[in-house]
PDB file of N, CA and C in Angstrom:
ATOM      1  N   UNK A   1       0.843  -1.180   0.000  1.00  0.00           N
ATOM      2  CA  UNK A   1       0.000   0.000   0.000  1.00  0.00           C
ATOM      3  C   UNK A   1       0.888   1.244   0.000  1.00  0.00           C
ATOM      4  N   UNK A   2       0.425   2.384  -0.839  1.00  0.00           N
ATOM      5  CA  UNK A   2       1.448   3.530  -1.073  1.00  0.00           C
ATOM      6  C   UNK A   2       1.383   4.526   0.258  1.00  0.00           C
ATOM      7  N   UNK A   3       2.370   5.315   0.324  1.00  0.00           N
ATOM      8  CA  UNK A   3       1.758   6.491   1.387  1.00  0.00           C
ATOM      9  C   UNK A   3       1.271   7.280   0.334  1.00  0.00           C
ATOM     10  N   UNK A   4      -0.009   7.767   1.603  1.00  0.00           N
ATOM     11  CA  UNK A   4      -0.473   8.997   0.368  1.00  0.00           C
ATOM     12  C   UNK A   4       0.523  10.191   1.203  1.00  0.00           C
ATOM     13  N   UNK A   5       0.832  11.119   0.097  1.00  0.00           N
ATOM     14  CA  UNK A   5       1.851  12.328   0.801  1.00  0.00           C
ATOM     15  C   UNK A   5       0.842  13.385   1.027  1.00  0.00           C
ATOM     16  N   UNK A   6      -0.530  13.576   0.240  1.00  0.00           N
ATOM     17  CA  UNK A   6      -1.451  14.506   0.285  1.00  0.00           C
ATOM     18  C   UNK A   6      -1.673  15.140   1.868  1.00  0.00           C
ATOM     19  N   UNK A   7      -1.381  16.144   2.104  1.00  0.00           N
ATOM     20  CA  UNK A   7      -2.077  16.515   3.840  1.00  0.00           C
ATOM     21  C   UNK A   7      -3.465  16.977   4.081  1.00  0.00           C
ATOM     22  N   UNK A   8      -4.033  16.975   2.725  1.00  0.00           N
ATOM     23  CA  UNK A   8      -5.436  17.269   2.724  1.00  0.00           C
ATOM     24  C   UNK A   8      -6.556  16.139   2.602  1.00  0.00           C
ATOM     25  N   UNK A   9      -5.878  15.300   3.677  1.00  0.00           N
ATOM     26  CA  UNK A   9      -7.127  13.593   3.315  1.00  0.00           C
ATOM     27  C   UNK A   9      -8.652  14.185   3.512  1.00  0.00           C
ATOM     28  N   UNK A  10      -9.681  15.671   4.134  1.00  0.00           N
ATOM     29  CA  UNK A  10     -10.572  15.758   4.213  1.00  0.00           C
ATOM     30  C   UNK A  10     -11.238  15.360   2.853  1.00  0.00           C
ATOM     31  N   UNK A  11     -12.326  14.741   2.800  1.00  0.00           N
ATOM     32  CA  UNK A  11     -12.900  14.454   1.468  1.00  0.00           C
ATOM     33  C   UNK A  11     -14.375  15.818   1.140  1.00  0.00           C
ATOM     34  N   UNK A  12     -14.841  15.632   2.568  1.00  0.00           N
ATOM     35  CA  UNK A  12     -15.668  16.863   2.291  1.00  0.00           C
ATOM     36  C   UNK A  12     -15.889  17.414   3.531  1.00  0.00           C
ATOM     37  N   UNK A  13     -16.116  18.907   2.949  1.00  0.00           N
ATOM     38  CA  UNK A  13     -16.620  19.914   4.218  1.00  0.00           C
ATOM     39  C   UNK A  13     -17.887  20.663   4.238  1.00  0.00           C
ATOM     40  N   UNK A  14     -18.574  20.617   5.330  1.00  0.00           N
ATOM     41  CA  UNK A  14     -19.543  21.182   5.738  1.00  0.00           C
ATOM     42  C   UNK A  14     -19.908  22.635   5.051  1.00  0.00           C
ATOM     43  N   UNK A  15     -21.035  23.036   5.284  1.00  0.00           N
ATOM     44  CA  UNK A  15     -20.721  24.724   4.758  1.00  0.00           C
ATOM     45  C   UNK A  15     -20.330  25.684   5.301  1.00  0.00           C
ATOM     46  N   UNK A  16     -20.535  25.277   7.234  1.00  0.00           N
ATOM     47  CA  UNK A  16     -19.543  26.245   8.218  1.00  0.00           C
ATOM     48  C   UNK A  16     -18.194  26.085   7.849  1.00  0.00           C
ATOM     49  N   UNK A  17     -17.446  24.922   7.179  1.00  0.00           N
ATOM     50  CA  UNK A  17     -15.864  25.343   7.403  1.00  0.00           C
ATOM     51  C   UNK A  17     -15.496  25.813   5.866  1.00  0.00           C
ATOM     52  N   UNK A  18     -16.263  25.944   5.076  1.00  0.00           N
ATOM     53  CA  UNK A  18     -16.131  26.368   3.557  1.00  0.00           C
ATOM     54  C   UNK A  18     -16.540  28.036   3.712  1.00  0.00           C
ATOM     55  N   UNK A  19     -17.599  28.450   4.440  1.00  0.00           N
ATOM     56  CA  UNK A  19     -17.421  29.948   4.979  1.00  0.00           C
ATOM     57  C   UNK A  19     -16.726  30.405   5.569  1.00  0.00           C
ATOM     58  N   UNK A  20     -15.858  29.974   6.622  1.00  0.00           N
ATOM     59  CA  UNK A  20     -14.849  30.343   7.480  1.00  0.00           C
ATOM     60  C   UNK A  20     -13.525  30.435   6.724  1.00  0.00           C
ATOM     61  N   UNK A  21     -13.432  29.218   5.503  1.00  0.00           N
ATOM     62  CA  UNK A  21     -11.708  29.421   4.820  1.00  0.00           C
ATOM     63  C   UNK A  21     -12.197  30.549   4.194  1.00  0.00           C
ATOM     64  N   UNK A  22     -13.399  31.348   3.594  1.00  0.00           N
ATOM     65  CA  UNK A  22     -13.303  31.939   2.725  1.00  0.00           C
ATOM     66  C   UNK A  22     -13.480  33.626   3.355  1.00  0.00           C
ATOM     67  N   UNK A  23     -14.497  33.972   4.429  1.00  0.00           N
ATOM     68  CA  UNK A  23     -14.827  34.609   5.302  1.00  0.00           C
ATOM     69  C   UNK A  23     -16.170  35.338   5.184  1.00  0.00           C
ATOM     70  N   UNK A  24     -16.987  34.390   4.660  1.00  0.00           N
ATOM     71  CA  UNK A  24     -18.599  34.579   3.952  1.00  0.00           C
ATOM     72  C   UNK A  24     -19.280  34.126   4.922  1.00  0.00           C
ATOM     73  N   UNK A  25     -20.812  34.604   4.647  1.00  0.00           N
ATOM     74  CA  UNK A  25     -21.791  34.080   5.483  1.00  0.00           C
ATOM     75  C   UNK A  25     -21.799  32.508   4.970  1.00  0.00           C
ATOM     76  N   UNK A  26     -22.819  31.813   5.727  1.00  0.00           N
ATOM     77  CA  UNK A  26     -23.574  30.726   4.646  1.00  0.00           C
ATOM     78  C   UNK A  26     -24.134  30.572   4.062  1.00  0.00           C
ATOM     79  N   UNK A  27     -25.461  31.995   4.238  1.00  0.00           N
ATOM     80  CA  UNK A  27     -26.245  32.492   3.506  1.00  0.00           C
ATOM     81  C   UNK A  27     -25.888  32.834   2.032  1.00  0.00           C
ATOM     82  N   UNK A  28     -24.713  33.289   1.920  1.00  0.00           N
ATOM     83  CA  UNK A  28     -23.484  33.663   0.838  1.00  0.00           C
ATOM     84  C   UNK A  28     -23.274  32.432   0.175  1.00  0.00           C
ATOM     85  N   UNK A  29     -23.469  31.567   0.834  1.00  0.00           N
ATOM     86  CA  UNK A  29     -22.602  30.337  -0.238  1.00  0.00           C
ATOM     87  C   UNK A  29     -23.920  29.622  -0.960  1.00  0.00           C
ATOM     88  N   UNK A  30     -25.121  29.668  -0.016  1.00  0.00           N
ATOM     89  CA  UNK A  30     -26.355  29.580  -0.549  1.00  0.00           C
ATOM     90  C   UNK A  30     -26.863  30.064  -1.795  1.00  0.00           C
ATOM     91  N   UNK A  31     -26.616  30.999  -1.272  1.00  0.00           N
ATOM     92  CA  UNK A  31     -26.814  32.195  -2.542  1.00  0.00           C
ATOM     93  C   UNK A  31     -26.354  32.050  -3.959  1.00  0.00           C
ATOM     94  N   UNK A  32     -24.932  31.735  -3.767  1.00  0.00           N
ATOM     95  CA  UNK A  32     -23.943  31.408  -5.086  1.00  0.00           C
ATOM     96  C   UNK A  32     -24.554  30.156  -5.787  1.00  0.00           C
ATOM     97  N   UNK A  33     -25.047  29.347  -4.940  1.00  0.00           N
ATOM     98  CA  UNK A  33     -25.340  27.950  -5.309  1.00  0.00           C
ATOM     99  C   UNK A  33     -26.745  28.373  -6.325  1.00  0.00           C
ATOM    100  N   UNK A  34     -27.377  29.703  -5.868  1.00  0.00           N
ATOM    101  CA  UNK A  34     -28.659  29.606  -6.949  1.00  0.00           C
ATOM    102  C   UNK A  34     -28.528  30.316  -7.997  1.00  0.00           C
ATOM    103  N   UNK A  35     -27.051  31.039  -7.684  1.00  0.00           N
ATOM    104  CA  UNK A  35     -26.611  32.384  -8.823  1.00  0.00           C
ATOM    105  C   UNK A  35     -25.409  31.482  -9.536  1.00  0.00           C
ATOM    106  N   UNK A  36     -25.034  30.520  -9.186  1.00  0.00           N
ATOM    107  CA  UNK A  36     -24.060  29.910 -10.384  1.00  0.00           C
ATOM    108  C   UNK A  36     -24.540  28.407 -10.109  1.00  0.00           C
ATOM    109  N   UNK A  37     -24.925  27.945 -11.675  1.00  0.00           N
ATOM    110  CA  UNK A  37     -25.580  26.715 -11.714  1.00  0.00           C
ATOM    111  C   UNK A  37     -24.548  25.770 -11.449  1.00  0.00           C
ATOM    112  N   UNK A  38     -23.263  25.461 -12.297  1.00  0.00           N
ATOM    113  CA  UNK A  38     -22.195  24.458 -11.996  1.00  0.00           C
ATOM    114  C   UNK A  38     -21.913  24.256 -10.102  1.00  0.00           C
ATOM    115  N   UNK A  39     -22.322  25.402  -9.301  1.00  0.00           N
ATOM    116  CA  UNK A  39     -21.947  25.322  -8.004  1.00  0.00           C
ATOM    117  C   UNK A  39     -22.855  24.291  -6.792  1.00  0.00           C
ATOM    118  N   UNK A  40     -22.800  22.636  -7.222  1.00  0.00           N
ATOM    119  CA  UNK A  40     -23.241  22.223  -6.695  1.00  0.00           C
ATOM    120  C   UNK A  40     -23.082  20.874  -5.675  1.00  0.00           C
ATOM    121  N   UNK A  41     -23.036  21.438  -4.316  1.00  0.00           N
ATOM    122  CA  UNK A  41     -22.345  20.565  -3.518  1.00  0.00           C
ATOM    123  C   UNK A  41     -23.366  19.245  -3.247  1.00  0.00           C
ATOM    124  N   UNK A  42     -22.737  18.539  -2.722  1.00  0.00           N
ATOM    125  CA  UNK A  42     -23.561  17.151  -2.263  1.00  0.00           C
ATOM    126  C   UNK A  42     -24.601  17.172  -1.774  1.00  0.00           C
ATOM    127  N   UNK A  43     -25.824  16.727  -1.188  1.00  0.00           N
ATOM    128  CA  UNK A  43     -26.634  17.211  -0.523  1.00  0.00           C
ATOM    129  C   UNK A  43     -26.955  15.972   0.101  1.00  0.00           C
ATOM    130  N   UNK A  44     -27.131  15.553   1.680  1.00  0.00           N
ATOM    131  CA  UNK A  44     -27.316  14.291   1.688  1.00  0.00           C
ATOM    132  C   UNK A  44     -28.056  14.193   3.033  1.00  0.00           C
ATOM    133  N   UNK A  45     -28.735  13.474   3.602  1.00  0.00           N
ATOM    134  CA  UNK A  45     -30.055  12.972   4.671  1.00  0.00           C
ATOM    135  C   UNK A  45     -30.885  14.069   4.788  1.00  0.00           C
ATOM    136  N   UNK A  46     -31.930  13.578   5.320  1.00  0.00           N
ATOM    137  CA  UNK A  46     -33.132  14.588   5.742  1.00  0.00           C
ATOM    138  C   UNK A  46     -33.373  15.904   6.059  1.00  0.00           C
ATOM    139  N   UNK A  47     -31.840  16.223   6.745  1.00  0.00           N
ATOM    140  CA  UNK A  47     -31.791  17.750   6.992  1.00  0.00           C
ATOM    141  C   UNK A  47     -30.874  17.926   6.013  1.00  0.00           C
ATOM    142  N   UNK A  48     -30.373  17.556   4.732  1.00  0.00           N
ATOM    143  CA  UNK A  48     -30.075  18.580   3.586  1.00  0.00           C
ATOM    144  C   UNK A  48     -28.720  19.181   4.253  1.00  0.00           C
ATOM    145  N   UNK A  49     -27.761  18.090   4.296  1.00  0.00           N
ATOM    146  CA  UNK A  49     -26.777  18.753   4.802  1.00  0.00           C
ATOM    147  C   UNK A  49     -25.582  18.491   3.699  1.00  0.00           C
ATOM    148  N   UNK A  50     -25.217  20.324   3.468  1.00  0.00           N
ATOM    149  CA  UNK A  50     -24.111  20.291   2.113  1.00  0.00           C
ATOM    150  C   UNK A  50     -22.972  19.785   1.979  1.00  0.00           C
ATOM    151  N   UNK A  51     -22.308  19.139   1.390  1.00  0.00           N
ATOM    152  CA  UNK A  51     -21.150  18.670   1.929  1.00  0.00           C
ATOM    153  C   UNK A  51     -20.253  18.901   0.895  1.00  0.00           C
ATOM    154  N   UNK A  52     -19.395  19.636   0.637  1.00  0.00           N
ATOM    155  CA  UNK A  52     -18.285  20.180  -0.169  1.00  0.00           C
ATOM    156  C   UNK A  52     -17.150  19.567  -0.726  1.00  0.00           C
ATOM    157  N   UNK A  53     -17.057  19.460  -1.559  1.00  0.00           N
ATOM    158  CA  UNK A  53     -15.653  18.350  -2.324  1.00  0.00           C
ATOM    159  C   UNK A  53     -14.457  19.825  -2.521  1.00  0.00           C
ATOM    160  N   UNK A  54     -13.397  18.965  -3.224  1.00  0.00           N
ATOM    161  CA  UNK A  54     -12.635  19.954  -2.915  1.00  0.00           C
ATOM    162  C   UNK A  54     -12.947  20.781  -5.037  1.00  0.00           C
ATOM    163  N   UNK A  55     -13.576  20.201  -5.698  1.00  0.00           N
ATOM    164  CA  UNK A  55     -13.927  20.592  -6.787  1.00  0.00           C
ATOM    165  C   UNK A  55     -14.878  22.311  -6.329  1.00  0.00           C
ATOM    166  N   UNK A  56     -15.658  21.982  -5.731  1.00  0.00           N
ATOM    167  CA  UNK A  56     -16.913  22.717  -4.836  1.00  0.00           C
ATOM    168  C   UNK A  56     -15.601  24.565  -4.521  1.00  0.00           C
ATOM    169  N   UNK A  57     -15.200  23.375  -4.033  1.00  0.00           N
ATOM    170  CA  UNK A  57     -14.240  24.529  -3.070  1.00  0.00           C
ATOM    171  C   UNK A  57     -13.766  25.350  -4.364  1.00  0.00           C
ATOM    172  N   UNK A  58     -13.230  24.745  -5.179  1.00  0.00           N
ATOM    173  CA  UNK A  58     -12.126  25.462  -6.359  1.00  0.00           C
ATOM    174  C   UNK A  58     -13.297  26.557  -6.729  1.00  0.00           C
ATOM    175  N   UNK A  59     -14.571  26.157  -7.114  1.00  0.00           N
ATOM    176  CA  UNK A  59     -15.603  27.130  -7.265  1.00  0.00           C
ATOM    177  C   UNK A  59     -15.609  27.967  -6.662  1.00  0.00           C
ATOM    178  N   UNK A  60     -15.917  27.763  -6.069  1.00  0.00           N
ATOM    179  CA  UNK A  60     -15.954  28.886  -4.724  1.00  0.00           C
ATOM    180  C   UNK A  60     -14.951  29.948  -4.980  1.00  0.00           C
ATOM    181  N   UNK A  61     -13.494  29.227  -4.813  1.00  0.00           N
ATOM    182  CA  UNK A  61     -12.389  30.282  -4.102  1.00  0.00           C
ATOM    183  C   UNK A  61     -12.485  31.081  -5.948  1.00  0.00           C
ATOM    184  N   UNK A  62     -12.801  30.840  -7.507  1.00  0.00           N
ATOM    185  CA  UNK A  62     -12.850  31.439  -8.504  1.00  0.00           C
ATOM    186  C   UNK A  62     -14.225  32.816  -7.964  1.00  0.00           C
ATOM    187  N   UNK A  63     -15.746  32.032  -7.220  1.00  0.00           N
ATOM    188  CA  UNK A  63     -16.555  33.143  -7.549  1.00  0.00           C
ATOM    189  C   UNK A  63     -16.380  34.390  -6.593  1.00  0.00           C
ATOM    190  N   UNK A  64     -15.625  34.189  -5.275  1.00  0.00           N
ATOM    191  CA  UNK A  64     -15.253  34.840  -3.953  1.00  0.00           C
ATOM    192  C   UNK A  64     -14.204  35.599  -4.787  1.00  0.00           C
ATOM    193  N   UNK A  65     -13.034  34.873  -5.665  1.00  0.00           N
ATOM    194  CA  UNK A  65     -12.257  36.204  -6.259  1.00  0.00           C
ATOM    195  C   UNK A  65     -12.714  37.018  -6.981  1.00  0.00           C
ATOM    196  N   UNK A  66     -13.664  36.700  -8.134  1.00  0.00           N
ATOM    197  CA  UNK A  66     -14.483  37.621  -8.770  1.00  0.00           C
ATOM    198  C   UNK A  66     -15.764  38.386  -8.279  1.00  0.00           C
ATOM    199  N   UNK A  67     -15.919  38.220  -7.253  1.00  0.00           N
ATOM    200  CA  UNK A  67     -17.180  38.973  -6.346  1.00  0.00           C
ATOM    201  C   UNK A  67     -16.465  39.927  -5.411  1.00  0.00           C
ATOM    202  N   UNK A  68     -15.553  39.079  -4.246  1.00  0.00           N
ATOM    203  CA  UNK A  68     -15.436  40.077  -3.552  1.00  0.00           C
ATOM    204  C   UNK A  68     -14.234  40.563  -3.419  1.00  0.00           C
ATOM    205  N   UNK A  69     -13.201  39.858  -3.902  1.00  0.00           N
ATOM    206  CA  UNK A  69     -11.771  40.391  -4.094  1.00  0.00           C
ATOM    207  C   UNK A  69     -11.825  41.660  -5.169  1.00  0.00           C
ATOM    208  N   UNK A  70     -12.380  41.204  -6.466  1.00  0.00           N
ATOM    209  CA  UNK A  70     -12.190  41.904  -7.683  1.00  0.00           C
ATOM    210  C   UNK A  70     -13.523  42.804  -7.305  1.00  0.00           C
ATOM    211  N   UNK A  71     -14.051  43.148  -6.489  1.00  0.00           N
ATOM    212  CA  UNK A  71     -15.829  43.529  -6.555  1.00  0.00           C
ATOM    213  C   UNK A  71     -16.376  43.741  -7.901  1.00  0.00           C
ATOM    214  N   UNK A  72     -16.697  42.301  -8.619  1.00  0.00           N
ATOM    215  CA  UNK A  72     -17.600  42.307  -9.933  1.00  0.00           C
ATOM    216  C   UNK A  72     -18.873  42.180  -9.159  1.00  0.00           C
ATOM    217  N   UNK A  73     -19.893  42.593  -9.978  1.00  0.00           N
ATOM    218  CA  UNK A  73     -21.413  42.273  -9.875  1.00  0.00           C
ATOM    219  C   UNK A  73     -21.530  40.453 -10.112  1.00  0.00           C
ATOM    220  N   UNK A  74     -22.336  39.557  -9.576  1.00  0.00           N
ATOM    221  CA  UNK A  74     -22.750  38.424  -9.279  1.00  0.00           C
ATOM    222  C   UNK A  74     -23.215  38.082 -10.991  1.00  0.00           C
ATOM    223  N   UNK A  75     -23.889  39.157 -11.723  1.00  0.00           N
ATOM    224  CA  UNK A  75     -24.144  39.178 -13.310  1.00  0.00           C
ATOM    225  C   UNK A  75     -22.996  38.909 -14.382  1.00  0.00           C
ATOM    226  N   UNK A  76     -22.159  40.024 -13.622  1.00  0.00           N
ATOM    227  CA  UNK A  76     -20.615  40.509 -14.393  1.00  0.00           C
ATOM    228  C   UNK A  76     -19.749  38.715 -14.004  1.00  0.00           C
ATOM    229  N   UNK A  77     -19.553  38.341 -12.934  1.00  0.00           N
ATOM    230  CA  UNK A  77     -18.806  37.237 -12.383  1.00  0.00           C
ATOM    231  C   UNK A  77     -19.237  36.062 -13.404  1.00  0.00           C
ATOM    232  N   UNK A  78     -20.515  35.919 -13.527  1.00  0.00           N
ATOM    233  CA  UNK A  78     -21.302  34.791 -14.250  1.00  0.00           C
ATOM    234  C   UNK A  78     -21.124  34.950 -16.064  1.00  0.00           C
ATOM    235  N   UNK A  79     -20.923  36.305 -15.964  1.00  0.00           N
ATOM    236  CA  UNK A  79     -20.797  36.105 -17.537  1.00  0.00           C
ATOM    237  C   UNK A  79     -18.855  35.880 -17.716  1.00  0.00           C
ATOM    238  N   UNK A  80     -18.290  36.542 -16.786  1.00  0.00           N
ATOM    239  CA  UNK A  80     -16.591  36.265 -17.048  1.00  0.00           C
ATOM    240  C   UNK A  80     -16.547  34.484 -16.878  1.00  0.00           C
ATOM    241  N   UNK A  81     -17.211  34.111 -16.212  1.00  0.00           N
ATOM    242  CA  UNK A  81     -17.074  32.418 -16.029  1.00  0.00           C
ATOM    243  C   UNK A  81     -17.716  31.871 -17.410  1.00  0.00           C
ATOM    244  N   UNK A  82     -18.361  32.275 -17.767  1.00  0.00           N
ATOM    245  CA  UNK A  82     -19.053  31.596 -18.905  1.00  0.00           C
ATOM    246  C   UNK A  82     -18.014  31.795 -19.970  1.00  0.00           C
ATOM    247  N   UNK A  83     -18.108  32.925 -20.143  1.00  0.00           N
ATOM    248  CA  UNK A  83     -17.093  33.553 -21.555  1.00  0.00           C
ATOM    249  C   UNK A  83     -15.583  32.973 -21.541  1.00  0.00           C
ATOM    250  N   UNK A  84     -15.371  32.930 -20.553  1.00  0.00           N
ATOM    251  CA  UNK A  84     -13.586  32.605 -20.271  1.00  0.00           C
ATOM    252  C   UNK A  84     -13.421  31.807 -19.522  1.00  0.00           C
ATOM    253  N   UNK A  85     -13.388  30.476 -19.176  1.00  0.00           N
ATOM    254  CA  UNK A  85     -13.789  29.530 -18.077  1.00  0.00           C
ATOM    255  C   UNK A  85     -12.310  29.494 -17.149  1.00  0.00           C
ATOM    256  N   UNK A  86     -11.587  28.537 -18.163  1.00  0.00           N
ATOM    257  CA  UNK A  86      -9.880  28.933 -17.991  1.00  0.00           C
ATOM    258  C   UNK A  86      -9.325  29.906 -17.842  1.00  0.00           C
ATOM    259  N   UNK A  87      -9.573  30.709 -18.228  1.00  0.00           N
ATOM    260  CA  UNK A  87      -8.548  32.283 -18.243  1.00  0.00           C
ATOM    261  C   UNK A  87      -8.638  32.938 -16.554  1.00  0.00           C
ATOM    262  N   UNK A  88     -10.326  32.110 -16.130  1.00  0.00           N
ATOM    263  CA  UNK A  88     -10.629  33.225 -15.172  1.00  0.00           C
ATOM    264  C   UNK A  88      -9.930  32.306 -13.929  1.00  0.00           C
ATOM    265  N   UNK A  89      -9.956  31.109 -13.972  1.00  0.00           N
ATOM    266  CA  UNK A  89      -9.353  29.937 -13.193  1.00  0.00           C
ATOM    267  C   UNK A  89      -7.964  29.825 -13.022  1.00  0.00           C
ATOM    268  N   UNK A  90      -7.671  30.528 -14.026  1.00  0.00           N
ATOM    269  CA  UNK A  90      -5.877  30.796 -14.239  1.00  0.00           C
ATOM    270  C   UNK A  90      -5.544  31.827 -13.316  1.00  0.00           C
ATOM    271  N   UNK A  91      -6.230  33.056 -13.367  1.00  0.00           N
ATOM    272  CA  UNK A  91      -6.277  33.962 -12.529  1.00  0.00           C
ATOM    273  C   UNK A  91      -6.353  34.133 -11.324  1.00  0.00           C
ATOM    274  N   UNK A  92      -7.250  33.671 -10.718  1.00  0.00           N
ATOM    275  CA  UNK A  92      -7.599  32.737  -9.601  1.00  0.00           C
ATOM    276  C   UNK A  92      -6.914  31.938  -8.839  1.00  0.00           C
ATOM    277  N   UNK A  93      -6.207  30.961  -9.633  1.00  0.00           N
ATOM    278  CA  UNK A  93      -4.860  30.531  -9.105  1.00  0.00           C
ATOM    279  C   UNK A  93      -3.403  31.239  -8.707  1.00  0.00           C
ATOM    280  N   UNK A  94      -3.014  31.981  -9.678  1.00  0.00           N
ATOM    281  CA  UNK A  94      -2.142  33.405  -9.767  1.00  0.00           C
ATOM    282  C   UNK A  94      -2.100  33.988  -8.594  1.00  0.00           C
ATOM    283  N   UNK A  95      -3.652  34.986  -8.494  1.00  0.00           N
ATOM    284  CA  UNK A  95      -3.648  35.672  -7.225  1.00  0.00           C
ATOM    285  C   UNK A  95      -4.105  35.233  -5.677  1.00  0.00           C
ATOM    286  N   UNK A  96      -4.410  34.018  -5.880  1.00  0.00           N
ATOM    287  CA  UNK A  96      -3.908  32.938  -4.648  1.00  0.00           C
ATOM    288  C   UNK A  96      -2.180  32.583  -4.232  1.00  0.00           C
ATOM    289  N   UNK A  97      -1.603  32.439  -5.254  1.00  0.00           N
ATOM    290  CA  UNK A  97      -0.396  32.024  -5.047  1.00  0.00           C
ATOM    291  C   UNK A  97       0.350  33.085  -4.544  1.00  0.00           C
ATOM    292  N   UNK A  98      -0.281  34.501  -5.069  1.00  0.00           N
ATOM    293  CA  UNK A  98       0.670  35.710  -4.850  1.00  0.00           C
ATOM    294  C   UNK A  98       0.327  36.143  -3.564  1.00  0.00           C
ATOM    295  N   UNK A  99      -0.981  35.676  -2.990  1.00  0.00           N
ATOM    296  CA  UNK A  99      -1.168  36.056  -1.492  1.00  0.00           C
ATOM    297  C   UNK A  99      -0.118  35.559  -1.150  1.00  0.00           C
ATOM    298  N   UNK A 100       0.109  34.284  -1.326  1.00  0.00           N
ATOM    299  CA  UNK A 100       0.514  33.083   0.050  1.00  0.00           C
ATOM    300  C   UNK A 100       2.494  33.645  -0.397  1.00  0.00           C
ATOM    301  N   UNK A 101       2.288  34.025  -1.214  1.00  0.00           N
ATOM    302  CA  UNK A 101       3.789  34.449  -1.237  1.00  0.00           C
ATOM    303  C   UNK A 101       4.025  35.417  -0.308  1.00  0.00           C
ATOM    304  N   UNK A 102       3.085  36.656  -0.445  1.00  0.00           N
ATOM    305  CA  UNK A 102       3.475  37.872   0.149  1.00  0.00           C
ATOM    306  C   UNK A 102       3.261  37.714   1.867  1.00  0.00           C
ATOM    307  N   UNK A 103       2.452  36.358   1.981  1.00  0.00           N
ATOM    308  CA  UNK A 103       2.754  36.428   3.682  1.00  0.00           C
ATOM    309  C   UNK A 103       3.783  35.506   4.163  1.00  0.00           C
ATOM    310  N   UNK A 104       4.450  34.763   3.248  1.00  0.00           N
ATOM    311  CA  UNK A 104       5.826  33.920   2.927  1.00  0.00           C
ATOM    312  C   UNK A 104       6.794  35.337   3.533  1.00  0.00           C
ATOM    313  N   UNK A 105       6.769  36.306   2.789  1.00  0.00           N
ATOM    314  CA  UNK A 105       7.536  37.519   2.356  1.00  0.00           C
ATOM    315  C   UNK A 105       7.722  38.038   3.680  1.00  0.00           C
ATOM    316  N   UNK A 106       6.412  38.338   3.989  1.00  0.00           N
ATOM    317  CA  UNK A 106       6.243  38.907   5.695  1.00  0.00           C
ATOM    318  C   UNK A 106       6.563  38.412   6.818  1.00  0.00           C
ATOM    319  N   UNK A 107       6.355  37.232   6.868  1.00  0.00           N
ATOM    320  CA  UNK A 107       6.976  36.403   7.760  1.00  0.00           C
ATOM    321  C   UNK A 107       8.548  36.074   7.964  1.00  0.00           C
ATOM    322  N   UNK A 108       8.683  35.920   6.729  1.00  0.00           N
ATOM    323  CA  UNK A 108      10.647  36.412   6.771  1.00  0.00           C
ATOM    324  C   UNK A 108      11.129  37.546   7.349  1.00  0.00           C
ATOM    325  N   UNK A 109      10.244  38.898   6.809  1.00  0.00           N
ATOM    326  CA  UNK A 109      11.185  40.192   6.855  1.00  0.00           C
ATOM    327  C   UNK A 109      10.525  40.167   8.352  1.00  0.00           C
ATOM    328  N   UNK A 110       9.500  39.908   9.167  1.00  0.00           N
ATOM    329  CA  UNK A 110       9.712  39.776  10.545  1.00  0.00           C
ATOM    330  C   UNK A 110      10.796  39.410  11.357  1.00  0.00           C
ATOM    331  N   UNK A 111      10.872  38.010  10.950  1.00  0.00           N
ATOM    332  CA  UNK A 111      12.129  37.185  11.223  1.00  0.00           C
ATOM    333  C   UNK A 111      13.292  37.804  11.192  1.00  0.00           C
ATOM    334  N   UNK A 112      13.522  38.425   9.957  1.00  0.00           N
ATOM    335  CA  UNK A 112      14.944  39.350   9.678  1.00  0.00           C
ATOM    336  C   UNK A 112      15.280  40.324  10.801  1.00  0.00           C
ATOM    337  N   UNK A 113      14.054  40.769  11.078  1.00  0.00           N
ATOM    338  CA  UNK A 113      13.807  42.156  11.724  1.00  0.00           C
ATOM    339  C   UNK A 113      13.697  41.497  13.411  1.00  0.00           C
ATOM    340  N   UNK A 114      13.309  40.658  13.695  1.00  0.00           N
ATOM    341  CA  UNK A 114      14.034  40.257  14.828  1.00  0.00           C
ATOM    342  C   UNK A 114      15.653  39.859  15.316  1.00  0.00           C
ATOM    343  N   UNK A 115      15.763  39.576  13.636  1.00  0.00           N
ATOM    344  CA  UNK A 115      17.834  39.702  14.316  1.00  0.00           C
ATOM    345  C   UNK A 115      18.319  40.005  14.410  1.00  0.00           C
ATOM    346  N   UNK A 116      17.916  41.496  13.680  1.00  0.00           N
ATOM    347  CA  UNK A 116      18.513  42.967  13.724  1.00  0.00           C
ATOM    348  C   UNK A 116      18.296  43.845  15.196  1.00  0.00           C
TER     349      UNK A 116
END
């Protein structure tokens, strides 16, 4: 049997911890789910409880950059996803990566700045 090296074994998440990585209501993620058709998480027993793959998620973190990072209109977001599916997913990825750099960045020049 292989190791898996992945550190992300969660398979799915609730809609409280999919609002919290992102910093939305739930009402918000609700919402998206009726304003973008592809956005559709699991839905499973009697009380209708959502359960998020990490596909779900990638959605998400594309319509949260084009809504509230970029502040497009929910109209404007839906037609850049339609028109450009990739381009906008490319993007998306980009300015994710460039966060996690710049607090890479910060966390060093702290560090620095403590040895000084």
């Amino acid at each position: 049997m292989a190791l898996n090296l992945n550190k992300n074994l969660k398979l799915y998440y609730n809609i409280h911890e999919v609002a919290e990585m992102f910093g939305v209501n739930e009402s918000t993620l609700r919402y998206w789910e009726k304003e973008f058709t592809y956005l559709r998480p699991k839905v499973s027993g009697p009380a209708k409880i959502r359960q998020y793959q990490e596909k779900d998620i990638e959605q998400i973190r594309l319509i949260h950059n084009l809504v509230k990072v970029r502040g497009f209109k929910i109209a404007a977001a839906r037609k850049i996803i339609n028109a450009n599916r990739n381009g906008a997913d490319r993007k998306t990825e980009v300015l994710s990566r460039l966060i996690n750099i710049s607090s890479e960045l910060q966390s060093l020049r702290k560090q620095l700045d403590y040895l000084t």
